[in-house]
PDB file of N, CA and C in Angstrom:
ATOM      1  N   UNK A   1     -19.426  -1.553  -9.081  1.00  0.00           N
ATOM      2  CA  UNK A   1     -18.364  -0.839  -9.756  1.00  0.00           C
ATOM      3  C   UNK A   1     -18.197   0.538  -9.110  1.00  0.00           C
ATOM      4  N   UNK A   2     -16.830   1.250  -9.248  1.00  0.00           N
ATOM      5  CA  UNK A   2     -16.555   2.127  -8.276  1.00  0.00           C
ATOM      6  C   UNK A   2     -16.804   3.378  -9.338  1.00  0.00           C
ATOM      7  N   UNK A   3     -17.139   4.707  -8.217  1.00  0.00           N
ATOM      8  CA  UNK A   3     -17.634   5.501  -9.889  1.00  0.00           C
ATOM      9  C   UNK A   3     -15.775   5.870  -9.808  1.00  0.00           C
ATOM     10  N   UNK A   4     -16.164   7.256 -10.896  1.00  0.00           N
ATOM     11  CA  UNK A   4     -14.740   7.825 -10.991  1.00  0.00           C
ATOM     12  C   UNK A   4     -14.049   8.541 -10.239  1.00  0.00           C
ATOM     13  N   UNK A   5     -15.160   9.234  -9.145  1.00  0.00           N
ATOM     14  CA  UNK A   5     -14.964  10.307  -8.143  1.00  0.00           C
ATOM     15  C   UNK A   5     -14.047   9.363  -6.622  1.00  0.00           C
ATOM     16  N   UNK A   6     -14.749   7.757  -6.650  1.00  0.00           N
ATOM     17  CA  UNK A   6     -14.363   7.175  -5.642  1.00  0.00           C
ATOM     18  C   UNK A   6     -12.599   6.660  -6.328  1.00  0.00           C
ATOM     19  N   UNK A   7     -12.506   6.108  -7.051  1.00  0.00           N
ATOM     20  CA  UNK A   7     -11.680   6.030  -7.636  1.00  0.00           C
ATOM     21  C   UNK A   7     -10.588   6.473  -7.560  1.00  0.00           C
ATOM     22  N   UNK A   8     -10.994   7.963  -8.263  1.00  0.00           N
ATOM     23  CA  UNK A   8      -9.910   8.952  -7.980  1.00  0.00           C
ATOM     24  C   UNK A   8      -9.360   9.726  -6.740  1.00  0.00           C
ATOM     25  N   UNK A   9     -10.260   9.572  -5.832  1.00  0.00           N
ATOM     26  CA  UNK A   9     -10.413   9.771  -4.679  1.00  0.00           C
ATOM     27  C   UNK A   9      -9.118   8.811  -3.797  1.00  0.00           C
ATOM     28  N   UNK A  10      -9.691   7.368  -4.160  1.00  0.00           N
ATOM     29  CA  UNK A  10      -8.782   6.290  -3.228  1.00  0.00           C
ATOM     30  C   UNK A  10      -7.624   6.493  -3.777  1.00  0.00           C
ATOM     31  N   UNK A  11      -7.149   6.804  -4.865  1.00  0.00           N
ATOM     32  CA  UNK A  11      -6.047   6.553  -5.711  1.00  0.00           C
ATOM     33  C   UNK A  11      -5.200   8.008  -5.200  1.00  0.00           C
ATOM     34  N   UNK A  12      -5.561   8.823  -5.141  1.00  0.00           N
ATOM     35  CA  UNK A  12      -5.261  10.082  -4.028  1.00  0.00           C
ATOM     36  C   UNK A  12      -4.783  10.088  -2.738  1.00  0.00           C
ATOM     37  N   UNK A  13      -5.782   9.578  -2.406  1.00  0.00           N
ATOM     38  CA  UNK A  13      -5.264   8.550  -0.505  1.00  0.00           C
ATOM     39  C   UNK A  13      -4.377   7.616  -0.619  1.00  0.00           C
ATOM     40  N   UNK A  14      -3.894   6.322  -1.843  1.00  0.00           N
ATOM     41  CA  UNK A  14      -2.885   6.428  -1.619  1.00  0.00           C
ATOM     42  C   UNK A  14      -1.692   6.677  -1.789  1.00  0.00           C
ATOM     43  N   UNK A  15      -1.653   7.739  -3.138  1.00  0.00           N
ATOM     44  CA  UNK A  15      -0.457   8.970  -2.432  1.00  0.00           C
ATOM     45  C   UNK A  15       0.059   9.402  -1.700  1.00  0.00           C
ATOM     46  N   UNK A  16      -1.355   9.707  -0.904  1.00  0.00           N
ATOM     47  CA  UNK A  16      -0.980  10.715   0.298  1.00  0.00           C
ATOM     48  C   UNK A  16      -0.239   9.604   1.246  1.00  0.00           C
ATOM     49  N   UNK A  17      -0.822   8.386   1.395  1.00  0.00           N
ATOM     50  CA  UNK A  17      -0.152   7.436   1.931  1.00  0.00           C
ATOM     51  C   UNK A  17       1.328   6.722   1.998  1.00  0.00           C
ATOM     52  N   UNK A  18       1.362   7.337   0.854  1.00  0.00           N
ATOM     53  CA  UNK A  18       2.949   6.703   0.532  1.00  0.00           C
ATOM     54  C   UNK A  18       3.943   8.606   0.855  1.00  0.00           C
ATOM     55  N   UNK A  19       3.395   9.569   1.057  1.00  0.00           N
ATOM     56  CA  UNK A  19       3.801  10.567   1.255  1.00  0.00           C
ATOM     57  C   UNK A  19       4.310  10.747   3.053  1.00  0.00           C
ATOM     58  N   UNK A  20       3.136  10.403   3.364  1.00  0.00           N
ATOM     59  CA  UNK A  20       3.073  10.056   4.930  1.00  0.00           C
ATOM     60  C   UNK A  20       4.020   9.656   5.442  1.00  0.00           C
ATOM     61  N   UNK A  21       4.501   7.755   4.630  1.00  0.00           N
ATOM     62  CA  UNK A  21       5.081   6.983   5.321  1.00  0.00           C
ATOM     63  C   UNK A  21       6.408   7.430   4.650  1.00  0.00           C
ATOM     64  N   UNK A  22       7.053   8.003   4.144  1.00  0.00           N
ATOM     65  CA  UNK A  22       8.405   8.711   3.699  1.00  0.00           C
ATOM     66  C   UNK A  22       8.453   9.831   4.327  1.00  0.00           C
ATOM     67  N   UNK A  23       7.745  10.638   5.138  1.00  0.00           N
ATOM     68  CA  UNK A  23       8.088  11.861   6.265  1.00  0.00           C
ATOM     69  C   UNK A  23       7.585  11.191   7.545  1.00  0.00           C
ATOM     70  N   UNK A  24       7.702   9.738   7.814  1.00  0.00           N
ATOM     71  CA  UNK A  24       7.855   9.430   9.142  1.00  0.00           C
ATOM     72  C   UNK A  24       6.577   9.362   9.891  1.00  0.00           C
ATOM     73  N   UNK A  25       5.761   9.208   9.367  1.00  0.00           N
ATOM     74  CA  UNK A  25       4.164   8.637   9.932  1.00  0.00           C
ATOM     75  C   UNK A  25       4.104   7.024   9.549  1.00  0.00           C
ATOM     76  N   UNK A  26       2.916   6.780  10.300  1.00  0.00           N
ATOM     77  CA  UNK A  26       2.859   5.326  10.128  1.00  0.00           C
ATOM     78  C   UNK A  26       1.193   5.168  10.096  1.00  0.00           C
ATOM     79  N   UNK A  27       0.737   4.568   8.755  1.00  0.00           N
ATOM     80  CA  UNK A  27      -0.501   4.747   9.444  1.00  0.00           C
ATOM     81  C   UNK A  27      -1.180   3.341   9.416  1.00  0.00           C
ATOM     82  N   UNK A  28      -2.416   4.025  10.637  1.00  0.00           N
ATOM     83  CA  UNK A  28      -2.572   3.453  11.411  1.00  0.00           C
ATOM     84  C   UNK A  28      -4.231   2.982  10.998  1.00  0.00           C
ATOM     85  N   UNK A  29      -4.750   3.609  10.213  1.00  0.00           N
ATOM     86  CA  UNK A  29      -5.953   3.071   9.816  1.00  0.00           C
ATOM     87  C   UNK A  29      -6.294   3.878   8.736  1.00  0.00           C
ATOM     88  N   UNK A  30      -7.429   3.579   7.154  1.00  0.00           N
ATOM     89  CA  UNK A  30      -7.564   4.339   6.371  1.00  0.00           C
ATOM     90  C   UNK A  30      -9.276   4.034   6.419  1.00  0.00           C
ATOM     91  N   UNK A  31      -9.733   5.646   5.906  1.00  0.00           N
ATOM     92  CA  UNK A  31     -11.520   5.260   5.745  1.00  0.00           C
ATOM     93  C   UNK A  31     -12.213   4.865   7.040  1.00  0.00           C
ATOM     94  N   UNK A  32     -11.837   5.307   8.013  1.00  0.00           N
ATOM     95  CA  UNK A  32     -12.375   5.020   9.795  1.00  0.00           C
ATOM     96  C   UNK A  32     -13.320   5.722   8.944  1.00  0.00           C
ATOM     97  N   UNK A  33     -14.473   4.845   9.209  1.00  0.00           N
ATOM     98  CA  UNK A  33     -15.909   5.471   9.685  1.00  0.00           C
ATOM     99  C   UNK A  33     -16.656   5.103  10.989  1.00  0.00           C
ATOM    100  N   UNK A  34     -17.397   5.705  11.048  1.00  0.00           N
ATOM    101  CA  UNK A  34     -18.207   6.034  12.858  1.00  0.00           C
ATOM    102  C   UNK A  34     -19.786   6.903  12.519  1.00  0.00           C
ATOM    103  N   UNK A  35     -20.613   6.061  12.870  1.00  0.00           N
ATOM    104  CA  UNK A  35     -22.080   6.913  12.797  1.00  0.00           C
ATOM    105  C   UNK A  35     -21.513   8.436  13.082  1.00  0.00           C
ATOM    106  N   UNK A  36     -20.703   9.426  13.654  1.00  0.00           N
ATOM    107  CA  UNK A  36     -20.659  10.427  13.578  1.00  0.00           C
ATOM    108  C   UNK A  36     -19.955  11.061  12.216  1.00  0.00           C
ATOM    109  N   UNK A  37     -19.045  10.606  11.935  1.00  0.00           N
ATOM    110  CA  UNK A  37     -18.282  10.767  10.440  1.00  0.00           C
ATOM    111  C   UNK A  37     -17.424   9.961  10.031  1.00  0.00           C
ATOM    112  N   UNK A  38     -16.678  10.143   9.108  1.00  0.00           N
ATOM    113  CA  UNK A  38     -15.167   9.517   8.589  1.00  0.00           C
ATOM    114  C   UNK A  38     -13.961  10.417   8.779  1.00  0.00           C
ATOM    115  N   UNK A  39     -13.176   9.476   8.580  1.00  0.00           N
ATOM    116  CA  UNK A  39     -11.659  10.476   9.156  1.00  0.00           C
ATOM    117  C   UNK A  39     -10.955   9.530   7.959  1.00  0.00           C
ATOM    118  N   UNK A  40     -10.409  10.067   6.821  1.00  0.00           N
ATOM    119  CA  UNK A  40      -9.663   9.404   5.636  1.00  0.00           C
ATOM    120  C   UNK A  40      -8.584   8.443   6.059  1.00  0.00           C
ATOM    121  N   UNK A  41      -7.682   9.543   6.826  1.00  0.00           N
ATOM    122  CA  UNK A  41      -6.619   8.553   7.146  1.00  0.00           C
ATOM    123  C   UNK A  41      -5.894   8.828   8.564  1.00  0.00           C
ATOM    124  N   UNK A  42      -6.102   8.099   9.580  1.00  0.00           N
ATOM    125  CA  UNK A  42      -5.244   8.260  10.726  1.00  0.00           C
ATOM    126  C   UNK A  42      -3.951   7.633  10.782  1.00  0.00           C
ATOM    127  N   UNK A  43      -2.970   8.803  11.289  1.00  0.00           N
ATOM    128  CA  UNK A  43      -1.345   8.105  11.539  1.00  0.00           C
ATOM    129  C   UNK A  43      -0.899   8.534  12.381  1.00  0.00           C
ATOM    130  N   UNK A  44       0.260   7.926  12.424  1.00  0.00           N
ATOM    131  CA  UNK A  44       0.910   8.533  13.798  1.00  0.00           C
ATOM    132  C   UNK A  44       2.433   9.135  13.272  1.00  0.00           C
ATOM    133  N   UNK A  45       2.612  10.643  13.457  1.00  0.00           N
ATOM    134  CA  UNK A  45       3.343  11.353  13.007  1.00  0.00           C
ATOM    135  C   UNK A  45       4.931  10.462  14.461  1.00  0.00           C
ATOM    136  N   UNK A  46       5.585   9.739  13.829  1.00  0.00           N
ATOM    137  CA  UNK A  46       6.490   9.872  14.796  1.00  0.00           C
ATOM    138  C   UNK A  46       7.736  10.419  15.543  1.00  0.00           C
ATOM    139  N   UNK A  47       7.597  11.383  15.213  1.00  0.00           N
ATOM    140  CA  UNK A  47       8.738  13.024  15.401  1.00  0.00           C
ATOM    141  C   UNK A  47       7.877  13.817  16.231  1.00  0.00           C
ATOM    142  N   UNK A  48       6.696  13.528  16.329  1.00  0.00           N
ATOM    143  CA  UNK A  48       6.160  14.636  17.352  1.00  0.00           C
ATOM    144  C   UNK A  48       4.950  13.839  17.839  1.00  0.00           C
ATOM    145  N   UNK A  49       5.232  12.537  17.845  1.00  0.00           N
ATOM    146  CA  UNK A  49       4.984  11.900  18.818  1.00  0.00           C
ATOM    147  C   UNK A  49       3.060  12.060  19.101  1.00  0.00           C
ATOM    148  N   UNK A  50       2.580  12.018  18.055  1.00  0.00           N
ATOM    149  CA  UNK A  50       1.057  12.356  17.822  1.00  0.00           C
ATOM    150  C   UNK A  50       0.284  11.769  16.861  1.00  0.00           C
ATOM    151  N   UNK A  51      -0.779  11.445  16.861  1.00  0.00           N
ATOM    152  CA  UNK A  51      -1.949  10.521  16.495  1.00  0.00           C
ATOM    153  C   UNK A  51      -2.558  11.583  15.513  1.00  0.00           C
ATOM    154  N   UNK A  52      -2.744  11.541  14.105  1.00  0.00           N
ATOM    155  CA  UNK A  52      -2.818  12.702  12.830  1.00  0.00           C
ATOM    156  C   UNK A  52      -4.647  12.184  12.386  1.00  0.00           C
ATOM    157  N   UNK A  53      -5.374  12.921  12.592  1.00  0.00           N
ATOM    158  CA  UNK A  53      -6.580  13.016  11.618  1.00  0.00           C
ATOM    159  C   UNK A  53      -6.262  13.233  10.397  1.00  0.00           C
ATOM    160  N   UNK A  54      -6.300  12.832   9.517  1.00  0.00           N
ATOM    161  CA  UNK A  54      -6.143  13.635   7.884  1.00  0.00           C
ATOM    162  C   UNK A  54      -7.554  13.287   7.387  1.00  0.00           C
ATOM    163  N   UNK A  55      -7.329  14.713   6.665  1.00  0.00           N
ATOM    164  CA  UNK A  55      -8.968  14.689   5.841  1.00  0.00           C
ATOM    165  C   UNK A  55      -7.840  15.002   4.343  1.00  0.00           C
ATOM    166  N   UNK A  56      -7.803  14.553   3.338  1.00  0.00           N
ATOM    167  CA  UNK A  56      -7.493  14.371   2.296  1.00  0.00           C
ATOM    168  C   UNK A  56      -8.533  14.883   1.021  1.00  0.00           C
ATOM    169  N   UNK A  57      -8.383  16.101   0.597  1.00  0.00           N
ATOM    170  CA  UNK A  57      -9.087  16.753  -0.700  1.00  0.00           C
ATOM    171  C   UNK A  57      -8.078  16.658  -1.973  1.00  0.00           C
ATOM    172  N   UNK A  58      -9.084  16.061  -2.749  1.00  0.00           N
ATOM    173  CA  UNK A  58      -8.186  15.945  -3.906  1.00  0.00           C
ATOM    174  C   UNK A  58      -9.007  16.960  -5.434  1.00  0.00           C
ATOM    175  N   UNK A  59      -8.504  16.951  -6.528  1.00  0.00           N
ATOM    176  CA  UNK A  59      -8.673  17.633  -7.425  1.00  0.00           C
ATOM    177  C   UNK A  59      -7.874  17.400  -8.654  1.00  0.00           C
ATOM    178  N   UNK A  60      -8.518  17.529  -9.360  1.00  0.00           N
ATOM    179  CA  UNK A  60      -7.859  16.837 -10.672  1.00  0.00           C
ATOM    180  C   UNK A  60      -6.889  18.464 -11.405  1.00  0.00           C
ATOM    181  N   UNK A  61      -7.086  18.978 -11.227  1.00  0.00           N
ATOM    182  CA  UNK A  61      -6.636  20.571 -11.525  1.00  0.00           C
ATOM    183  C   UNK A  61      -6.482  21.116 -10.560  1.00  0.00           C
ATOM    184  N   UNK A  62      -5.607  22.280 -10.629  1.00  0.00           N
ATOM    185  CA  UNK A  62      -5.154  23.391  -9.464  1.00  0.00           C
ATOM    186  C   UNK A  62      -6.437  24.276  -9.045  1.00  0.00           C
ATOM    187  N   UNK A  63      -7.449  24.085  -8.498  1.00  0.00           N
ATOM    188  CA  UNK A  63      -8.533  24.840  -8.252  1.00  0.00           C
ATOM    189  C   UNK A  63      -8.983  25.187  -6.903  1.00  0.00           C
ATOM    190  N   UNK A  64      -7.832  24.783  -5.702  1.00  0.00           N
ATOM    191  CA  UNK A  64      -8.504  24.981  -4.101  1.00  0.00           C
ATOM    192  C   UNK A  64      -8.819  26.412  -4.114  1.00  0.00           C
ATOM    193  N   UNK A  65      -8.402  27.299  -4.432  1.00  0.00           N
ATOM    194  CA  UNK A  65      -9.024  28.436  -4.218  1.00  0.00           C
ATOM    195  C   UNK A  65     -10.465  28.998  -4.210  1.00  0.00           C
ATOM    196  N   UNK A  66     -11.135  28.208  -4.739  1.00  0.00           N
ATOM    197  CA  UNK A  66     -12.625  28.752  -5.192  1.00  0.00           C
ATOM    198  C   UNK A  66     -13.423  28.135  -4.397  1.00  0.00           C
ATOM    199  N   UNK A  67     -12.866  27.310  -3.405  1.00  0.00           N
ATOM    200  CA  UNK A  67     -14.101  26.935  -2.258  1.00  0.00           C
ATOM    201  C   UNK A  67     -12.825  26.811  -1.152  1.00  0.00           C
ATOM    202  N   UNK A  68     -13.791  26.968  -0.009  1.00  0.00           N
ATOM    203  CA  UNK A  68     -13.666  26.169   1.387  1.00  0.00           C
ATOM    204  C   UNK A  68     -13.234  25.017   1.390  1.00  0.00           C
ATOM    205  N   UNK A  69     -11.681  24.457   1.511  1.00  0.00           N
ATOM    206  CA  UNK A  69     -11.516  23.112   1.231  1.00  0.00           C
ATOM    207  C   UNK A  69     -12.074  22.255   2.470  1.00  0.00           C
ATOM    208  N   UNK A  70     -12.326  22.427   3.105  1.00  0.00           N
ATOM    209  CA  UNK A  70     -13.181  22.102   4.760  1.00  0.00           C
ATOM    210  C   UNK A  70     -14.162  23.061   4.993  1.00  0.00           C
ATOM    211  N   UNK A  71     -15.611  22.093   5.251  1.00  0.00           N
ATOM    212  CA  UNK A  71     -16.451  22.816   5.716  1.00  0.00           C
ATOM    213  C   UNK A  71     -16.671  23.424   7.080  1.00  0.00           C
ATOM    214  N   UNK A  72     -17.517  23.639   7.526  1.00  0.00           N
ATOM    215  CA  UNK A  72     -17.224  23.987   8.780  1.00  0.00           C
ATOM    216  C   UNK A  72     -18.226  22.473   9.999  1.00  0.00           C
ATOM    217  N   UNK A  73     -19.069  22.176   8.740  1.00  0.00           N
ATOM    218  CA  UNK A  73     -19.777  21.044   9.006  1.00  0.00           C
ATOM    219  C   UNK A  73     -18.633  19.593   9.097  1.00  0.00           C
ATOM    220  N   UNK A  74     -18.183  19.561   8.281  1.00  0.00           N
ATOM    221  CA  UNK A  74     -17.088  18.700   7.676  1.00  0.00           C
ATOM    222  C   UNK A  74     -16.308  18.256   9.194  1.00  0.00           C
ATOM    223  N   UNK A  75     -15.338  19.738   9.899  1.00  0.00           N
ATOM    224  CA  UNK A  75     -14.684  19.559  10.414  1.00  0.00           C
ATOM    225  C   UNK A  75     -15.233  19.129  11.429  1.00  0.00           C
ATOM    226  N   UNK A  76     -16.480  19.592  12.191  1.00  0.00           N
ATOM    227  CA  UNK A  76     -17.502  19.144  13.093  1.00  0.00           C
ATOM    228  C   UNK A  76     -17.330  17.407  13.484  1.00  0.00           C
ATOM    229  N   UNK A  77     -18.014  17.044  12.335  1.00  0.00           N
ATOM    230  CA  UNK A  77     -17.911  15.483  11.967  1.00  0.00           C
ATOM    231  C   UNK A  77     -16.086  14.922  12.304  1.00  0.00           C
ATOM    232  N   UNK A  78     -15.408  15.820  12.241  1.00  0.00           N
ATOM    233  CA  UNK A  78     -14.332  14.703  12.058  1.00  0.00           C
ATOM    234  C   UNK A  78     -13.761  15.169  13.160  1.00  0.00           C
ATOM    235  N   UNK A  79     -13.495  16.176  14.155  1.00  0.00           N
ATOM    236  CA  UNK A  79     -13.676  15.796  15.651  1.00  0.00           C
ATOM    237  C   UNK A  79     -14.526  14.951  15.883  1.00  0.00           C
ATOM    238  N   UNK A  80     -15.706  15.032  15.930  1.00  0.00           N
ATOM    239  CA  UNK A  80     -16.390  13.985  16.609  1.00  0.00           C
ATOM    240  C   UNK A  80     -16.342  12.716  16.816  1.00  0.00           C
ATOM    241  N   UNK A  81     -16.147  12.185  15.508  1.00  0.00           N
ATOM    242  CA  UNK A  81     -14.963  10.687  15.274  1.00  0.00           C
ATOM    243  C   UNK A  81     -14.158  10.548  15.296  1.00  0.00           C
ATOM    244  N   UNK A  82     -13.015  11.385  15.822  1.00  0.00           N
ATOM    245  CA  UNK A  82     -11.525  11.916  16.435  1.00  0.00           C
ATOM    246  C   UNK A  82     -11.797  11.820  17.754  1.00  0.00           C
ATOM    247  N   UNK A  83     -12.360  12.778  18.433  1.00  0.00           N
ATOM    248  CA  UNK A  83     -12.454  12.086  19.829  1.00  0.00           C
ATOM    249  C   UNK A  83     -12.866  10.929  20.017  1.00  0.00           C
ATOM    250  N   UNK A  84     -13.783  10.155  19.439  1.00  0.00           N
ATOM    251  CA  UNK A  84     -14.273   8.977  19.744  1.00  0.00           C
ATOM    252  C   UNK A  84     -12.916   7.788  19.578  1.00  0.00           C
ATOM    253  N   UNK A  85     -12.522   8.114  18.425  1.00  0.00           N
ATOM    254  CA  UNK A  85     -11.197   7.167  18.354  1.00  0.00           C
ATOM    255  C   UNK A  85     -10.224   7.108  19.243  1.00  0.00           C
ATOM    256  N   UNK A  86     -10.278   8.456  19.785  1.00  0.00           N
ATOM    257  CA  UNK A  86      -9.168   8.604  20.590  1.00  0.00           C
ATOM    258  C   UNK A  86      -9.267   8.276  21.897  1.00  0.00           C
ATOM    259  N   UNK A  87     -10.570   7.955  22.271  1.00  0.00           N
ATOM    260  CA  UNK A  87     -11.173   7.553  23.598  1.00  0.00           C
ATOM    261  C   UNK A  87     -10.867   6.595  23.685  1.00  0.00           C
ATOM    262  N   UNK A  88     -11.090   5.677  22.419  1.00  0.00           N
ATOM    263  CA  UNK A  88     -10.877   3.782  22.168  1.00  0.00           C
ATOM    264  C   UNK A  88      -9.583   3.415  22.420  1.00  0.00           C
ATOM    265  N   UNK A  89      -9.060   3.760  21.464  1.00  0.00           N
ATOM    266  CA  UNK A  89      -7.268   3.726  21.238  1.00  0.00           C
ATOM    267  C   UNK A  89      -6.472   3.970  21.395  1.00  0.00           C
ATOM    268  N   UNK A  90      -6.157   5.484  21.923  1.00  0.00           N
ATOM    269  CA  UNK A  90      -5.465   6.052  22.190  1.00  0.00           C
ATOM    270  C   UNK A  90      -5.476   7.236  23.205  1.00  0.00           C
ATOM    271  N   UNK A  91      -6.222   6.986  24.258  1.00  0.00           N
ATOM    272  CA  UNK A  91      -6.567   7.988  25.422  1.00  0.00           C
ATOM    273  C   UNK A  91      -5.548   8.781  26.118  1.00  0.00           C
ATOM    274  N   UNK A  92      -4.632   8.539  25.792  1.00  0.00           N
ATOM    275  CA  UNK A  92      -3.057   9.069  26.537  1.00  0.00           C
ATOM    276  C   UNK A  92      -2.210   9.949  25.654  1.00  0.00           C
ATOM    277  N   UNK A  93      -3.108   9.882  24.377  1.00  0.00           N
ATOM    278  CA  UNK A  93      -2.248  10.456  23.399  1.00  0.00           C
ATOM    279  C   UNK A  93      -2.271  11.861  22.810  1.00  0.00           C
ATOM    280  N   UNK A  94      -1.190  12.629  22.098  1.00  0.00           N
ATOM    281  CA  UNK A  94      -2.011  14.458  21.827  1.00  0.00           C
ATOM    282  C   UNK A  94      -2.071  13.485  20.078  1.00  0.00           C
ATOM    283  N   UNK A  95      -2.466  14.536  20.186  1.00  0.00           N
ATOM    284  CA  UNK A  95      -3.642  14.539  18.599  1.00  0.00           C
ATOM    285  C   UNK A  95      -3.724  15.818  17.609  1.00  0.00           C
ATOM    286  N   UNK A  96      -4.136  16.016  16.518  1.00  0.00           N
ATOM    287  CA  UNK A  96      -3.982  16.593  15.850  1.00  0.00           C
ATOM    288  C   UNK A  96      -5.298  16.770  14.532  1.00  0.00           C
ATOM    289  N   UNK A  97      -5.579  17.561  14.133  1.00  0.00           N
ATOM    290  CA  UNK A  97      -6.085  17.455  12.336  1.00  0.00           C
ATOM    291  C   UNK A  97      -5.769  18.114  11.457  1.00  0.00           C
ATOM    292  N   UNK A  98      -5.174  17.048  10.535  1.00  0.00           N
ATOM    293  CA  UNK A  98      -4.469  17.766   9.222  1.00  0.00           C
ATOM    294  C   UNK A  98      -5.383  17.834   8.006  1.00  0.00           C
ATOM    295  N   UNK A  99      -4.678  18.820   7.508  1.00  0.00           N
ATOM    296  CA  UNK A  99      -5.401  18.915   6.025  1.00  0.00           C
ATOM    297  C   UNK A  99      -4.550  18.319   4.968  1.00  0.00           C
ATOM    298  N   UNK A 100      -4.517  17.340   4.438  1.00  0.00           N
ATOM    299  CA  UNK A 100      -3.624  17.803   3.134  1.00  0.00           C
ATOM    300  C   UNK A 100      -4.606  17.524   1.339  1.00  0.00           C
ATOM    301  N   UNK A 101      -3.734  18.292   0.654  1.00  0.00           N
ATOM    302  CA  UNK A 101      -4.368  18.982  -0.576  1.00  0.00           C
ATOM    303  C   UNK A 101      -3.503  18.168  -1.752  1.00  0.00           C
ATOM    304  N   UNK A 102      -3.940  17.480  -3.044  1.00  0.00           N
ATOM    305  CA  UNK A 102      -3.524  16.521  -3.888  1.00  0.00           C
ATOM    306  C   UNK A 102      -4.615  17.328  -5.038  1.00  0.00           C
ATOM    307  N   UNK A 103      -2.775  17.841  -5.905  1.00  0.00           N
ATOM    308  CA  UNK A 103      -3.811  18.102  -7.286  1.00  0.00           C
ATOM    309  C   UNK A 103      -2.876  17.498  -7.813  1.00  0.00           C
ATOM    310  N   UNK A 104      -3.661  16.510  -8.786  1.00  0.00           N
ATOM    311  CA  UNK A 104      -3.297  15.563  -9.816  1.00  0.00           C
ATOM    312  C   UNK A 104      -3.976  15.542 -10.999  1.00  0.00           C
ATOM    313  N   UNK A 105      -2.599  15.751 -11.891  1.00  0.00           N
ATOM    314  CA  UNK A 105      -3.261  16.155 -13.640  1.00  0.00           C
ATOM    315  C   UNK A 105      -3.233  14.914 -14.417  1.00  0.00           C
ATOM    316  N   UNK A 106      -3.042  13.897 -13.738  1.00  0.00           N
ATOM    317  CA  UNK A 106      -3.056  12.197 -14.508  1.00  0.00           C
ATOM    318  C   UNK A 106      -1.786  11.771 -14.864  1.00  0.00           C
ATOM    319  N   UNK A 107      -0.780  12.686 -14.568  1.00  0.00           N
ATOM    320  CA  UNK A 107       0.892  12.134 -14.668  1.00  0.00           C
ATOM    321  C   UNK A 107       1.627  12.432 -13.403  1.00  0.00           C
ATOM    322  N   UNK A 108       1.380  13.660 -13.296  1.00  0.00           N
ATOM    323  CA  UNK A 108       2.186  14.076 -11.875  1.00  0.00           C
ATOM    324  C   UNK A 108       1.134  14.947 -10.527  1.00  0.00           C
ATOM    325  N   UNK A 109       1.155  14.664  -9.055  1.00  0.00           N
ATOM    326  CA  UNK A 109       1.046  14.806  -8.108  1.00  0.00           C
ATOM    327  C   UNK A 109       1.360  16.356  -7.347  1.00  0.00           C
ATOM    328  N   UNK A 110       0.783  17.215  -6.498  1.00  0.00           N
ATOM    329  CA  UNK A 110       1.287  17.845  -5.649  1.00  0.00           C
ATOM    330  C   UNK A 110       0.923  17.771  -4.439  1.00  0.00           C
ATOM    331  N   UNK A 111       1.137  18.018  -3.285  1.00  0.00           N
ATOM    332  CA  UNK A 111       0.758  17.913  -2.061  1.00  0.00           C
ATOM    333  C   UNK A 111       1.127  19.002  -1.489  1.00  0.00           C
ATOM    334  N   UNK A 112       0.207  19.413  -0.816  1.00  0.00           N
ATOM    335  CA  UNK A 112      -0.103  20.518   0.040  1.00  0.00           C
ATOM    336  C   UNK A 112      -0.349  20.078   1.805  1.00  0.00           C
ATOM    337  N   UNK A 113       0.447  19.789   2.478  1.00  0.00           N
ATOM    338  CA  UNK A 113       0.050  19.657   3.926  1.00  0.00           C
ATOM    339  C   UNK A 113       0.410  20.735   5.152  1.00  0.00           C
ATOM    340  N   UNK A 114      -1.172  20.701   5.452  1.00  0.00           N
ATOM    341  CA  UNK A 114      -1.538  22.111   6.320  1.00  0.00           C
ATOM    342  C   UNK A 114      -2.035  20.870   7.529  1.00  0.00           C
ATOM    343  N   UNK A 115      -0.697  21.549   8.620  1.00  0.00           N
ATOM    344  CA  UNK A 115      -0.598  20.663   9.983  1.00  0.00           C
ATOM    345  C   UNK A 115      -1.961  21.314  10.951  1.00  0.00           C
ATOM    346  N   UNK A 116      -2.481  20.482  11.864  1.00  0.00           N
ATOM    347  CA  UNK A 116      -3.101  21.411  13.100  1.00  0.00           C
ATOM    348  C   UNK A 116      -4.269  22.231  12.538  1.00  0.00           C
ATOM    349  N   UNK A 117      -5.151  22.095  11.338  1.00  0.00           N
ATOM    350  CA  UNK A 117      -5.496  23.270  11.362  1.00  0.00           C
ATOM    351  C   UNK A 117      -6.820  23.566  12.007  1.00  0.00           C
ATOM    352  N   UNK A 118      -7.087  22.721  13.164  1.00  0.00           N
ATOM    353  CA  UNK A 118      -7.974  22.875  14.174  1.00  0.00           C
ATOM    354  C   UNK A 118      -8.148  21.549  15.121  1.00  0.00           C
ATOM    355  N   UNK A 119      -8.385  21.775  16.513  1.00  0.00           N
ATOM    356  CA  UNK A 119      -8.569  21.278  17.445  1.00  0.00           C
ATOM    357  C   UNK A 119      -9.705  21.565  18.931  1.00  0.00           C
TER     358      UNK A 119
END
């Protein structure tokens, strides 16, 4: 059984998923994991022609302010399984890592997407 955190978590991702594919991404894999890390959701932004890391933080209340929504460890890990993917699949391609931010109060959604915010 899934707890509530995973739950709410997947149910977040796919939001963000259906957010994605209505501004013209396509994606391309969800939950990539790799002995180095996970990468939530990879797509391919097709307007700028680029292969999207998303790391997806969610929250049940408006609260990003009070932490680091990315660690510095975090982001570590998800280059690392970003390049690796990109070695496999897509070696020709530019690339990217996004952030985006989902606070959901159990009726309605917001999204916050912060493009690029390291490479």
């Amino acid at each position: 059984m899934k707890s509530y955190k995973k739950t709410f978590g997947s149910m977040n991702e796919n939001i963000v998923s259906s957010y994605l594919k209505s501004n013209n991404y396509t994606i391309i894999e969800t939950n990539y994991r790799h002995n180095l890390g996970e990468i939530d959701i990879i797509a391919k932004d097709k307007l700028n022609e680029c292969i999207c890391f998303i790391e997806v933080k969610s929250k049940f209340i408006d609260n990003f302010d009070t932490y680091p929504p990315v660690t510095k460890y975090q982001l570590n890990r998800i280059k690392r399984s970003a390049f690796v993917y990109l070695k496999k699949f897509f070696p020709n391609e530019n690339a990217r890592i996004d952030l985006i931010k989902v606070v959901n109060n159990g009726t309605n959604s917001s999204i916050d997407h912060i493009k690029d915010i390291t490479w």
